[in-house]
Protein backbone atom coordinates (compact mmCIF):
# COMPACT_ATOMS: atom_id res chain seq x y z
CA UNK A 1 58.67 79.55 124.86
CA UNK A 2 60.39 81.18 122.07
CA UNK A 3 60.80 79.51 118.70
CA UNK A 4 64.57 78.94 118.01
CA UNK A 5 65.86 80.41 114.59
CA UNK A 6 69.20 79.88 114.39
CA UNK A 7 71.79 77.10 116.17
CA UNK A 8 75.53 76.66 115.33
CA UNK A 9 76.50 73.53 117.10
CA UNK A 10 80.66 72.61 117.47
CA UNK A 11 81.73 75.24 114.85
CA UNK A 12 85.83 75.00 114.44
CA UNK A 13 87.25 78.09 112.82
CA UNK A 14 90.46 78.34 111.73
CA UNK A 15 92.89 81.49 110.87
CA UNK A 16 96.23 82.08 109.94
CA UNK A 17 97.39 78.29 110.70
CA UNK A 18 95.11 78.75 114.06
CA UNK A 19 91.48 77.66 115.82
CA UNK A 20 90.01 81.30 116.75
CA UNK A 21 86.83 79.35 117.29
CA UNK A 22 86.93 76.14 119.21
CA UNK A 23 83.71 73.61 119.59
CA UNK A 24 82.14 77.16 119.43
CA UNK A 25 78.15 77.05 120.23
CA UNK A 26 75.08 79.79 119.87
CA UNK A 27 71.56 79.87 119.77
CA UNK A 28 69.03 83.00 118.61
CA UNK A 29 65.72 82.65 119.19
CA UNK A 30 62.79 84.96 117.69
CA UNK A 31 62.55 88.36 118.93
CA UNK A 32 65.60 88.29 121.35
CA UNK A 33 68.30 90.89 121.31
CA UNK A 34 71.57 88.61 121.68
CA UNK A 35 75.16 89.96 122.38
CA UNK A 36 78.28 88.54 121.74
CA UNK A 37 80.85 89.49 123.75
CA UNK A 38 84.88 89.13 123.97
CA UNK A 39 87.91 91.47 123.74
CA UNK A 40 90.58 91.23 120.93
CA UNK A 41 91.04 88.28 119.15
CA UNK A 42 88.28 86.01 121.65
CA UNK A 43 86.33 85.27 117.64
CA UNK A 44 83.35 87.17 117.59
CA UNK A 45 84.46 88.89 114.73
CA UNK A 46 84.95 85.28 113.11
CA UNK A 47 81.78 84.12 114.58
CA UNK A 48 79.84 87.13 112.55
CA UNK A 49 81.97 86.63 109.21
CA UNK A 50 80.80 82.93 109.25
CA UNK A 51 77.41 84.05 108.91
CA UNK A 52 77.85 86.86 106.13
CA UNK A 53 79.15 84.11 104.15
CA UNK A 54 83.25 86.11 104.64
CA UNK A 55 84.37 83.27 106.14
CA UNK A 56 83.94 79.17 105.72
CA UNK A 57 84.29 77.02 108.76
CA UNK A 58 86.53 73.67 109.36
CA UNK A 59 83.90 71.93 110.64
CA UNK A 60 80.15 71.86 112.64
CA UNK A 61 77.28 72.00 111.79
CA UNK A 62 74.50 75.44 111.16
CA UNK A 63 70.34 74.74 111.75
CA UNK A 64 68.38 77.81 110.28
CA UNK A 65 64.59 77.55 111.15
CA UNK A 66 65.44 73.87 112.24
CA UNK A 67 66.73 73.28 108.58
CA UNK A 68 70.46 72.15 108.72
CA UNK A 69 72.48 74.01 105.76
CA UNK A 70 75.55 72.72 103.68
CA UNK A 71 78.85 74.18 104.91
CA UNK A 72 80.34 73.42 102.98
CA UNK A 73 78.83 75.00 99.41
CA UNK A 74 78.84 78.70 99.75
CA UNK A 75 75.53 79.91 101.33
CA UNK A 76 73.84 82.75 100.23
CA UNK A 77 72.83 84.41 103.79
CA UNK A 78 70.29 86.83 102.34
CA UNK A 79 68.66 84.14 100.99
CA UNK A 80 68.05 82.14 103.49
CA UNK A 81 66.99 85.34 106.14
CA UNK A 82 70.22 86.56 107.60
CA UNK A 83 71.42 90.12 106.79
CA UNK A 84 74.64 90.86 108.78
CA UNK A 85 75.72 94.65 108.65
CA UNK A 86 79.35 96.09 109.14
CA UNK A 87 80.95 99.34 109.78
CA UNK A 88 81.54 99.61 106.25
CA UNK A 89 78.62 100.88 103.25
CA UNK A 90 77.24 97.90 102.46
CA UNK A 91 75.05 98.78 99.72
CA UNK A 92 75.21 99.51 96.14
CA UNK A 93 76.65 102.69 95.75
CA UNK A 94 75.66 103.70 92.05
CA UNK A 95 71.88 102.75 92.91
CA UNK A 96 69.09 105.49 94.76
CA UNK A 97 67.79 104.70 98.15
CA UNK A 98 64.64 103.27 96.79
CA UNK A 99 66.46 101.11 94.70
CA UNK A 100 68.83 99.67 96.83
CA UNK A 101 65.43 98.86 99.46
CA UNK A 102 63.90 96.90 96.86
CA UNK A 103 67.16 95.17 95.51
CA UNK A 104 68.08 91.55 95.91
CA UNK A 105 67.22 89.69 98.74
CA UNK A 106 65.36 86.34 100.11
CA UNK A 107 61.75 87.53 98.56
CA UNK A 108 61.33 89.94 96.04
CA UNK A 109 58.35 91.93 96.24
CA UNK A 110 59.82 94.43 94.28
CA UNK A 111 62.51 94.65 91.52
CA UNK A 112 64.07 97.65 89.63
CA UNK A 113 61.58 96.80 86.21
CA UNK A 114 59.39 98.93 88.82
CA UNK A 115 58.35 102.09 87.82
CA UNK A 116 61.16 104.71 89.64
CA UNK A 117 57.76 106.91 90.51
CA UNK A 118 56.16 103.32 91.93
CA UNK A 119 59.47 103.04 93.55
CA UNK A 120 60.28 105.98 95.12
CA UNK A 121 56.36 106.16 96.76
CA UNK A 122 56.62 103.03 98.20
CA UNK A 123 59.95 103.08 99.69
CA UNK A 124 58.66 106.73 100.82
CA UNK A 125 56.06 104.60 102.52
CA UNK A 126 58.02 101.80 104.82
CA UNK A 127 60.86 104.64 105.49
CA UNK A 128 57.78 106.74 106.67
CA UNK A 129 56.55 103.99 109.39
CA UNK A 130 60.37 104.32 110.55
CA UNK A 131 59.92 107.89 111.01
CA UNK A 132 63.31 107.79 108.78
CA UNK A 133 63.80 111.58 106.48
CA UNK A 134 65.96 110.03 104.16
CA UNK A 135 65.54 111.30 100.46
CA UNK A 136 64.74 108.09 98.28
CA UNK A 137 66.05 109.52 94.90
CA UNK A 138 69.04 109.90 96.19
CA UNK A 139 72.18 107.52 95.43
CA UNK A 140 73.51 105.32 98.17
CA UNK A 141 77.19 106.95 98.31
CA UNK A 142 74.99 110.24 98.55
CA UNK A 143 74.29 109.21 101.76
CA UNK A 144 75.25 109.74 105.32
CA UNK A 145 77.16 107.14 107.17
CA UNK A 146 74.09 107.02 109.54
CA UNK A 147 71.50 106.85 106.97
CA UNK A 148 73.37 104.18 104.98
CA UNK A 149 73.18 102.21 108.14
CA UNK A 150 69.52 102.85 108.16
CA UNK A 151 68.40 101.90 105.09
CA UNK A 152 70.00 98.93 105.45
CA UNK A 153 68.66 98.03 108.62
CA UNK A 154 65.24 99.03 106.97
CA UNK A 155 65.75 97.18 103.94
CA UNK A 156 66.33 93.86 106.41
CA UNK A 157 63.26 94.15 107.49
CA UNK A 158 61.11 94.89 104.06
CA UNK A 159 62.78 91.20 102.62
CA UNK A 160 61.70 89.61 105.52
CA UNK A 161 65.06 89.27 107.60
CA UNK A 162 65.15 85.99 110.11
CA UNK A 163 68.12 87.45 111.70
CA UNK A 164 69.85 90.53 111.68
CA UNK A 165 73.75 90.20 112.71
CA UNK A 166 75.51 93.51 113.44
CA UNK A 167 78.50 93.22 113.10
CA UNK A 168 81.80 95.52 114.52
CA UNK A 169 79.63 98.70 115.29
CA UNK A 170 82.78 99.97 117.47
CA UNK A 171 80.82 103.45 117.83
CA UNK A 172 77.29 103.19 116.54
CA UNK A 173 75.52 104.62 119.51
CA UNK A 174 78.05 107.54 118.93
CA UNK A 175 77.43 109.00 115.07
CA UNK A 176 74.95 110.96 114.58
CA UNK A 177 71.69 109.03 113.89
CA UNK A 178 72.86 106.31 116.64
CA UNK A 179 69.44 107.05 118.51
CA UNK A 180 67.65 106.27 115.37
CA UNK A 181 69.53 103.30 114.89
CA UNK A 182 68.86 101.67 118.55
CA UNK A 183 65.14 102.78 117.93
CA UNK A 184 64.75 100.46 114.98
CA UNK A 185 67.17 97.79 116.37
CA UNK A 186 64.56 97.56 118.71
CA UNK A 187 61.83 97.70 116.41
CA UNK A 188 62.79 94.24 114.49
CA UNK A 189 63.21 93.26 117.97
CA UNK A 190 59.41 93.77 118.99
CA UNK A 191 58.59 92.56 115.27
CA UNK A 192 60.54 88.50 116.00
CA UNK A 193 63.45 89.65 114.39
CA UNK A 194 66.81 87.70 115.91
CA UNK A 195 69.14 90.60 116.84
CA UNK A 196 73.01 89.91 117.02
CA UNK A 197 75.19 92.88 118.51
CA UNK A 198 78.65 91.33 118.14
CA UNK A 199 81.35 93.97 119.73
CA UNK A 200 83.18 94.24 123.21
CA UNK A 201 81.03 97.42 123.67
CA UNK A 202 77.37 96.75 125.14
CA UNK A 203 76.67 99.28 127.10
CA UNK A 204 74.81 101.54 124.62
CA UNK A 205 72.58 98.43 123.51
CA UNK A 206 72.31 97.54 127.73
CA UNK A 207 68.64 97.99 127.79
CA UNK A 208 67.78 95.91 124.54
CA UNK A 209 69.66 92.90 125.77
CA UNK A 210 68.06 89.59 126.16
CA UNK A 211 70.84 87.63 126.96
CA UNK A 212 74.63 88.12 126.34
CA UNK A 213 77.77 84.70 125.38
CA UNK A 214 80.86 85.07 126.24
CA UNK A 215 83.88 84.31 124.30
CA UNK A 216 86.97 83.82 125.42
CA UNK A 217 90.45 82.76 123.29
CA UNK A 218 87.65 81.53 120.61
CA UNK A 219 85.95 79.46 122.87
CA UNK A 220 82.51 80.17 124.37
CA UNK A 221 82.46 80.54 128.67
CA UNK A 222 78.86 81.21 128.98
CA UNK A 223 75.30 82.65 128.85
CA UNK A 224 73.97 84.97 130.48
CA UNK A 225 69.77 85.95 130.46
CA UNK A 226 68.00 89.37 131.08
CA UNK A 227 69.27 91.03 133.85
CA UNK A 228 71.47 87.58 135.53
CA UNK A 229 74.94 89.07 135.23
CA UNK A 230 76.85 92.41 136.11
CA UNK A 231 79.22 93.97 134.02
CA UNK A 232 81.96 93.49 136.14
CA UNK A 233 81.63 89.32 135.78
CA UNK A 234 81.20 89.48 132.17
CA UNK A 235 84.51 91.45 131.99
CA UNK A 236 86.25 89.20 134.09
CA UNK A 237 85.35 85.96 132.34
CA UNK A 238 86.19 87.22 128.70
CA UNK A 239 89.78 88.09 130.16
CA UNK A 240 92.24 84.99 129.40
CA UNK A 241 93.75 84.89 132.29
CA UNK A 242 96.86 83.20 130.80
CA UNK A 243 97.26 85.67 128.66
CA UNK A 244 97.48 88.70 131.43
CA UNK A 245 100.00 86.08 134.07
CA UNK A 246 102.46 85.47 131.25
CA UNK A 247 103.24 89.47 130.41
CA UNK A 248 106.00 90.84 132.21
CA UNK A 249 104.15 94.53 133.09
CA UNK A 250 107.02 97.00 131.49
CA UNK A 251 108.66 99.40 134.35
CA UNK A 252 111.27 102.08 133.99
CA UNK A 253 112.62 104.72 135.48
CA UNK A 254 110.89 108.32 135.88
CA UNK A 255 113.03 110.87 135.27
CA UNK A 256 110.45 113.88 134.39
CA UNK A 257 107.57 114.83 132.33
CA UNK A 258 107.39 114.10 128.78
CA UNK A 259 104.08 115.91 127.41
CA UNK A 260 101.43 117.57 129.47
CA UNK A 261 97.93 118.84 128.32
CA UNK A 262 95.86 121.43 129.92
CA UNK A 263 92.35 122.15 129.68
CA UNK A 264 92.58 120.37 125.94
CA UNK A 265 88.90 121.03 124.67
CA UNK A 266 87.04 119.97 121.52
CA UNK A 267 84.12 118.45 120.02
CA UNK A 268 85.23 114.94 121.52
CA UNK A 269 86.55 115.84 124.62
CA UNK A 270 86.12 118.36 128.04
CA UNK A 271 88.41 120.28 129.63
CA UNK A 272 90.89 117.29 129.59
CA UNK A 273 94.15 117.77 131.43
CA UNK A 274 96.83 114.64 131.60
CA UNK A 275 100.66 114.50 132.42
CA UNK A 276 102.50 112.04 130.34
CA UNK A 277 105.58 111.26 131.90
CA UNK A 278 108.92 109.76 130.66
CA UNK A 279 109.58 105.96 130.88
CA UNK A 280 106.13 105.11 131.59
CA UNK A 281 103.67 103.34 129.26
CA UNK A 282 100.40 105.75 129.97
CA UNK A 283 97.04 103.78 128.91
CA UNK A 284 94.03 106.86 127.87
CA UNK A 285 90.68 104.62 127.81
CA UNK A 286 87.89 106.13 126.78
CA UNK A 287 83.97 104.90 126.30
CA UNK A 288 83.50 107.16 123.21
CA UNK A 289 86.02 105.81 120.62
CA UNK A 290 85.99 109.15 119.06
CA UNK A 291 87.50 110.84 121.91
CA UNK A 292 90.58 108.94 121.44
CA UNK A 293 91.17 109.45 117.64
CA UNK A 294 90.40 113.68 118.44
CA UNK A 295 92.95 113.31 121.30
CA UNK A 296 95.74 111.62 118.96
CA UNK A 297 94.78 114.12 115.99
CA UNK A 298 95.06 117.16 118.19
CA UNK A 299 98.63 115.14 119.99
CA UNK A 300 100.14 114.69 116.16
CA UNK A 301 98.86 118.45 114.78
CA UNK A 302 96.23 117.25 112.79
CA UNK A 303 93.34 118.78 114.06
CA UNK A 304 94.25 122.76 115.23
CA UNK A 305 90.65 123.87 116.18
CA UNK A 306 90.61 123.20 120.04
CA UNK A 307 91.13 125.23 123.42
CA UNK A 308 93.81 124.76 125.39
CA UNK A 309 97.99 124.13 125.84
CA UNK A 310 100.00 121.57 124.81
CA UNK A 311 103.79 120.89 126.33
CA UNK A 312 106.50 119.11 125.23
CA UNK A 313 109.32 118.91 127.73
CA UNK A 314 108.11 121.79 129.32
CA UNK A 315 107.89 123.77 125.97
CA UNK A 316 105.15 125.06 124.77
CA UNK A 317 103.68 122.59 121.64
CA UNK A 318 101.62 123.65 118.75
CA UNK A 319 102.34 121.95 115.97
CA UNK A 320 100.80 122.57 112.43
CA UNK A 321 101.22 119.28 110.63
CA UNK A 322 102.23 115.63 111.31
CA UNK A 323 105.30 116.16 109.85
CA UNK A 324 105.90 119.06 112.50
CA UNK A 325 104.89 116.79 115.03
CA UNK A 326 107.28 114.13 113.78
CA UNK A 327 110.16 116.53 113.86
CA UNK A 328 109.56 117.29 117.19
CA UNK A 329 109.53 113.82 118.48
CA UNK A 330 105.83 113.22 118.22
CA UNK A 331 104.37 110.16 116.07
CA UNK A 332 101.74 108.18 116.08
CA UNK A 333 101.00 104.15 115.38
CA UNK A 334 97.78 102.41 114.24
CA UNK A 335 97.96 98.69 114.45
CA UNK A 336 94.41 98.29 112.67
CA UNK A 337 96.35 99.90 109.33
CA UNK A 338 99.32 97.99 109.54
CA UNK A 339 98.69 97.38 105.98
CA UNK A 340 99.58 101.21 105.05
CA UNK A 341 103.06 101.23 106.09
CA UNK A 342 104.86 98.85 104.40
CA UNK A 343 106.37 99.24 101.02
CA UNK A 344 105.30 95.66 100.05
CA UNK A 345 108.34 94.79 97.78
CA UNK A 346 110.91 96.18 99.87
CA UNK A 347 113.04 93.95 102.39
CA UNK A 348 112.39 94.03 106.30
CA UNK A 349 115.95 95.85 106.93
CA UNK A 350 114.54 98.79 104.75
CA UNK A 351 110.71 98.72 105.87
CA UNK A 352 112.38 99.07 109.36
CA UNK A 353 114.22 102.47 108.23
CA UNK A 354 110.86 104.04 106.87
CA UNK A 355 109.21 107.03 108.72
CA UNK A 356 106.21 106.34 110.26
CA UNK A 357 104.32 109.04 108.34
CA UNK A 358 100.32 108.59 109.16
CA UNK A 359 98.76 108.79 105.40
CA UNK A 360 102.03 110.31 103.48
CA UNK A 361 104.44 108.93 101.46
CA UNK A 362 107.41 107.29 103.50
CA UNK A 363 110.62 110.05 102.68
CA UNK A 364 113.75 108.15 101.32
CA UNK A 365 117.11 108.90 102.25
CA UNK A 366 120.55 107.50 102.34
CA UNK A 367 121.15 104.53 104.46
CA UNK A 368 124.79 104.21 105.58
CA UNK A 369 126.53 100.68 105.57
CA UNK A 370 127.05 100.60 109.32
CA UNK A 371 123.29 101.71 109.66
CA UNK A 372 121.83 99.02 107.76
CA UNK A 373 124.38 96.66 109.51
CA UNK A 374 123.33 97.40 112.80
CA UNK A 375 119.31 96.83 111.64
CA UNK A 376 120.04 93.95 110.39
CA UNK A 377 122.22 92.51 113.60
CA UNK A 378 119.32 93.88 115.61
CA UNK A 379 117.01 92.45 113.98
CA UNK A 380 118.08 88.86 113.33
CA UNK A 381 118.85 88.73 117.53
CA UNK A 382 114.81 88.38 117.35
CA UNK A 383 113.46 86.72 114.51
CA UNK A 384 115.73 85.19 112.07
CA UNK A 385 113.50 83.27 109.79
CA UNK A 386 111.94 86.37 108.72
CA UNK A 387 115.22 88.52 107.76
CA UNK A 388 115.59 87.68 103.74
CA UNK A 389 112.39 88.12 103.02
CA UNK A 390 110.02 90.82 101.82
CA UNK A 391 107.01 93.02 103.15
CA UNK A 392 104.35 90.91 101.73
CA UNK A 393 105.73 87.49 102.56
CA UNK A 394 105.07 88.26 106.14
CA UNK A 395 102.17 86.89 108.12
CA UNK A 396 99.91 89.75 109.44
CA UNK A 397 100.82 89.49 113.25
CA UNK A 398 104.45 90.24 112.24
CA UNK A 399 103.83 93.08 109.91
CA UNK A 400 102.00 94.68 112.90
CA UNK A 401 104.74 93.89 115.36
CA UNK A 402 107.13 95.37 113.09
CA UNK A 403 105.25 98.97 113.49
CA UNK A 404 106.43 98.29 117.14
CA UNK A 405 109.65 97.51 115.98
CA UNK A 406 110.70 100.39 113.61
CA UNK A 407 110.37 102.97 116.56
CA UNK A 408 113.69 101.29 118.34
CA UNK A 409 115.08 102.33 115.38
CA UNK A 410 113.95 105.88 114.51
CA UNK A 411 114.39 109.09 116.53
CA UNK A 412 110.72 109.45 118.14
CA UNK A 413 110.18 110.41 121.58
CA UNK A 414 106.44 110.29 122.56
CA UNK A 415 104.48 107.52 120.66
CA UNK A 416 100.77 107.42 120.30
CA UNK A 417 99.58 104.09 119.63
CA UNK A 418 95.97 103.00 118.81
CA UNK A 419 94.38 99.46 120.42
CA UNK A 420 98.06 98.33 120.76
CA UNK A 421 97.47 94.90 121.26
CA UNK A 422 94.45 94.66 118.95
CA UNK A 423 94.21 91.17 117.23
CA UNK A 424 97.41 90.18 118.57
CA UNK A 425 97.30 86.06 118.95
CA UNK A 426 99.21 85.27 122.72
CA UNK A 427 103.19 84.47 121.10
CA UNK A 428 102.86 88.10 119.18
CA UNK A 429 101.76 89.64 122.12
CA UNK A 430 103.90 88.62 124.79
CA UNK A 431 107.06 89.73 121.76
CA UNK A 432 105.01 92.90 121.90
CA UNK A 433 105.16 93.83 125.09
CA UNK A 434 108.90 92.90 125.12
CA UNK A 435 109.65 95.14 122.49
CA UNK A 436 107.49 97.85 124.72
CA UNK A 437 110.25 97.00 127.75
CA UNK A 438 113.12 97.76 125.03
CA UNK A 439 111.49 101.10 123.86
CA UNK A 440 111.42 101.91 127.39
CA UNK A 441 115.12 100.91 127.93
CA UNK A 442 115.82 102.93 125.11
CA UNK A 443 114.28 106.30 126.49
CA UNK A 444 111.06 106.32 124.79
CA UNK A 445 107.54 107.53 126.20
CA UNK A 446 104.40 105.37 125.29
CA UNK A 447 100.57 106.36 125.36
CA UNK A 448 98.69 103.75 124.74
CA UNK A 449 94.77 104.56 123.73
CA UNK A 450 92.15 102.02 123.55
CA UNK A 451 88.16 101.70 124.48
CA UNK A 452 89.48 97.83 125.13
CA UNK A 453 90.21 97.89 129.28
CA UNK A 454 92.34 94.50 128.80
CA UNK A 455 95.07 96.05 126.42
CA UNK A 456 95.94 98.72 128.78
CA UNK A 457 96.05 96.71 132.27
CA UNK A 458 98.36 94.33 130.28
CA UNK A 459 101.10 96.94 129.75
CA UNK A 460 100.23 100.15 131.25
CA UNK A 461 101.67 101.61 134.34
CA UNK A 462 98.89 104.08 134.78
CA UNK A 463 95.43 104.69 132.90
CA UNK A 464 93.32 108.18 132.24
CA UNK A 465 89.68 106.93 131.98
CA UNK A 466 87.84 109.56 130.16
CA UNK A 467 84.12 108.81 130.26
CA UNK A 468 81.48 110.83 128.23
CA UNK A 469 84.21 113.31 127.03
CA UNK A 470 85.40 114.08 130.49
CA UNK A 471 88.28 112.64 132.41
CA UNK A 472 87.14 110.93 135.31
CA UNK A 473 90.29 109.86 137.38
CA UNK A 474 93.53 108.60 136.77
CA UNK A 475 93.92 104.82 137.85
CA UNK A 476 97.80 103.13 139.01
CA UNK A 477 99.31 100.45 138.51
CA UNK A 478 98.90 99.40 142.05
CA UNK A 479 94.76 100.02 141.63
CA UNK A 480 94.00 98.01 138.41
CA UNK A 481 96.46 95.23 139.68
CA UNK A 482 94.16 93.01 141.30
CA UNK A 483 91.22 94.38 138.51
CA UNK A 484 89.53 97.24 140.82
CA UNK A 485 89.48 99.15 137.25
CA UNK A 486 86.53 96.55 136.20
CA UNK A 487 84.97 98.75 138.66
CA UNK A 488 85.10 102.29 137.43
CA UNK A 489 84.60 100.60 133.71
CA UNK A 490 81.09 98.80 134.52
């Protein structure tokens, strides 16, 4: 029997005035590849800040190596063994590789009073038994994405790591050096290293798996060991199935095509050839998340090297610039970065009127009386307590439904939104997916990308599923309605 390392026993999390984890349980155990798996807003994300120290907890209790810790005095993970790793560089950018291997951490065999020749030998050494080519003398922002990921992985393991939490690694098995990275994932994994893969996306870490818990609406559903589940159950019991019978599914009326691509080729995608028609909501889902950001760059005109034709009402689209593609009806909406388009000191009736420019300064212009009056009736129909005040003094949820918002007021056709219900608690999204009913009403054509299967069956009245670059089928409404489209997804 394998030795337990770590045990969080009735953990209570809460965010934003709510629990996202509930009575929340999880053991690792030596040498066992764990995943965590949920969809948007289930708290694994929470679950994986608690134990990087980004986020405290209301109340439970933590056992490390049997020893219980203090919640609630700021713990030093590194210290005690854990070293979580995010998306984001992690390490200290002004230091060499060498340096930052030898840096910090639970038990120093090394500091930087070293010798750099000592140094950069040794770390030459353990990168060596990786089979890693990294240059040592090199500084950490020098570095690739990939090998910043690596030498952090690597560095886990020289400080003598108890547990290794990865953390939001949306498309790790998809940059560059993602075969490297599974290669020493596995590795600690053979050496009694706990491994924690905490994302919705487990198929590229399937065959590492030991034994997958499932979260659902922040509480956990259960465990699953080796190969006792399918992909198909696990999918099925993360879904909160109050969450999908409560949402109206937004219908309208088809009255033509809208956009059509054909033969659209790239790096990130195949020969891909959709027709987007008007007042539909069209879901894209795709199992490389980098086939959906190169379809939406190429869509918007930021991204010109690729084969194929683009139409826009049965013209012929090329557009050189987002701008261009806003002027022609074409824009685009990120829900992760609702934080970049705001003006934070201006008032909601004004935030409302900016364009939606991706990464550009919002234009200014004149805003007639009867304009601003009808914004402002609009707007207080729907949410009142928030009309006086400004950008900032919004909750998040809200500034992200008021991306959604702004296009009833602006003269877009053919929106492209990214993960559209992403983080999303259930009151925002079912006002979501009403203002998605009045943007049809309005006249207004809606693709809706995501590698997240549950966003799109909530709102979409058909889905493309590209998989490995390619698009595989096109799915109704009528097919993923009683959740065939688990099917083609596991």
């Amino acid at each position: 029997m394998k030795k337990e390392v770590l045990r969080m026993e009735h953990v209570y999390v809460k965010k934003h005035g709510r629990y996202v984890l509930s009575d929340f349980k999880l053991n690792l155990y030596e040498g066992e590849f764990t995943a965590l798996f949920g969809f948007s807003a289930s708290g694994i994300y929470e679950a994986g800040d608690v134990l990087s120290g980004r986020q405290s907890i209301e109340k439970g209790r933590i056992f490390l190596s049997e020893k219980e810790l203090n919640v609630k005095k700021e713990i030093f993970w590194e210290k005690e063994g854990v070293f979580s790793v995010y998306d984001e560089k992690n390490l200290m950018p002004d230091l060499t590789a060498a340096e930052n291997l030898f840096f910090g951490g639970s038990n120093r065999p090394f500091s930087l009073v070293v010798p750099v020749k000592k140094q950069n030998i040794l770390a030459r050494r353990i990168l060596d038994k990786f089979h890693v080519d990294i240059d040592v003398t090199k500084k950490a922002r020098e570095l690739s994405y990939d090998e910043q990921i690596i030498l952090r992985l690597v560095k886990a393991y020289t400080k003598g790591a108890k547990v290794v939490v990865l953390n939001e690694f949306a498309e790790l098995a998809y940059i560059h050096g993602g075969a490297k990275i599974l290669e020493i994932l596995k590795f600690l994994k053979d050496d009694g290293i706990a491994v924690l893969w905490i994302n919705h996306r487990i198929d590229s870490v399937k065959h590492l798996i030991d034994g997958i818990s499932v979260l659902c609406d922040g509480w956990h559903v259960r465990s699953f060991y080796h190969e006792d589940y399918t992909m198909a159950q696990i999918l099925r019991l993360a879904e909160d199935n109050d969450y999908r019978g409560k949402i109206t599914r937004p219908v309208g009326k088809e009255t033509g095509t809208a956009m059509t691509f054909e033969g659209v080729t790239s790096k990130y995608l195949n020969h891909i050839s959709m027709e987007i028609r008007h007042n539909k909501i069209t879901g894209v889902w795709a199992n490389e998340p980098m086939s959906l950001g190169e379809l939406r760059l190429i869509a918007c005109g930021e991204k010109q090297t690729y084969a194929g034709k683009m139409y826009l009402r049965d013209m012929v689209y090329v557009p050189e610039s987002y701008g261009a593609a806003v002027k022609r009806g074409v824009q685009y909406i990120d829900i992760a970065g609702y934080d970049k388009y705001g003006i934070w000191n201006m008032n909601i009736p004004d935030n409302l009127m900016l364009q939606n420019y991706w990464m550009q300064k919002p234009v200014f212009a004149p805003i007639s009386k009867n304009w601003q009056k009808y914004i402002e009736t609009g707007y207080r129909l729907r949410h009142p307590e928030y009309m006086e005040g400004k950008w900032y003094e919004l909750p998040p949820d809200m500034q992200k439904l008021l991306l959604f918002e702004r296009c009833l007021h602006q003269p877009g056709k053919v929106y492209f939104v990214r993960d559209p219900l992403s983080a999303f608690n259930y009151k925002m999204t079912e006002a979501a997916a009403g203002i998605f009913q009045e943007l049809l009403d309005k006249g207004k054509t809606l693709v809706m990308l995501s590698s997240d299967a549950r966003e799109l069956t909530t709102v979409c009245d058909e889905i493309y599923l590209i998989q490995d670059r390619r698009l595989v089928r096109k799915v109704t409404a009528v097919e993923f309605e009683n959740l065939d489209i688990w099917n083609y997804l596991s």
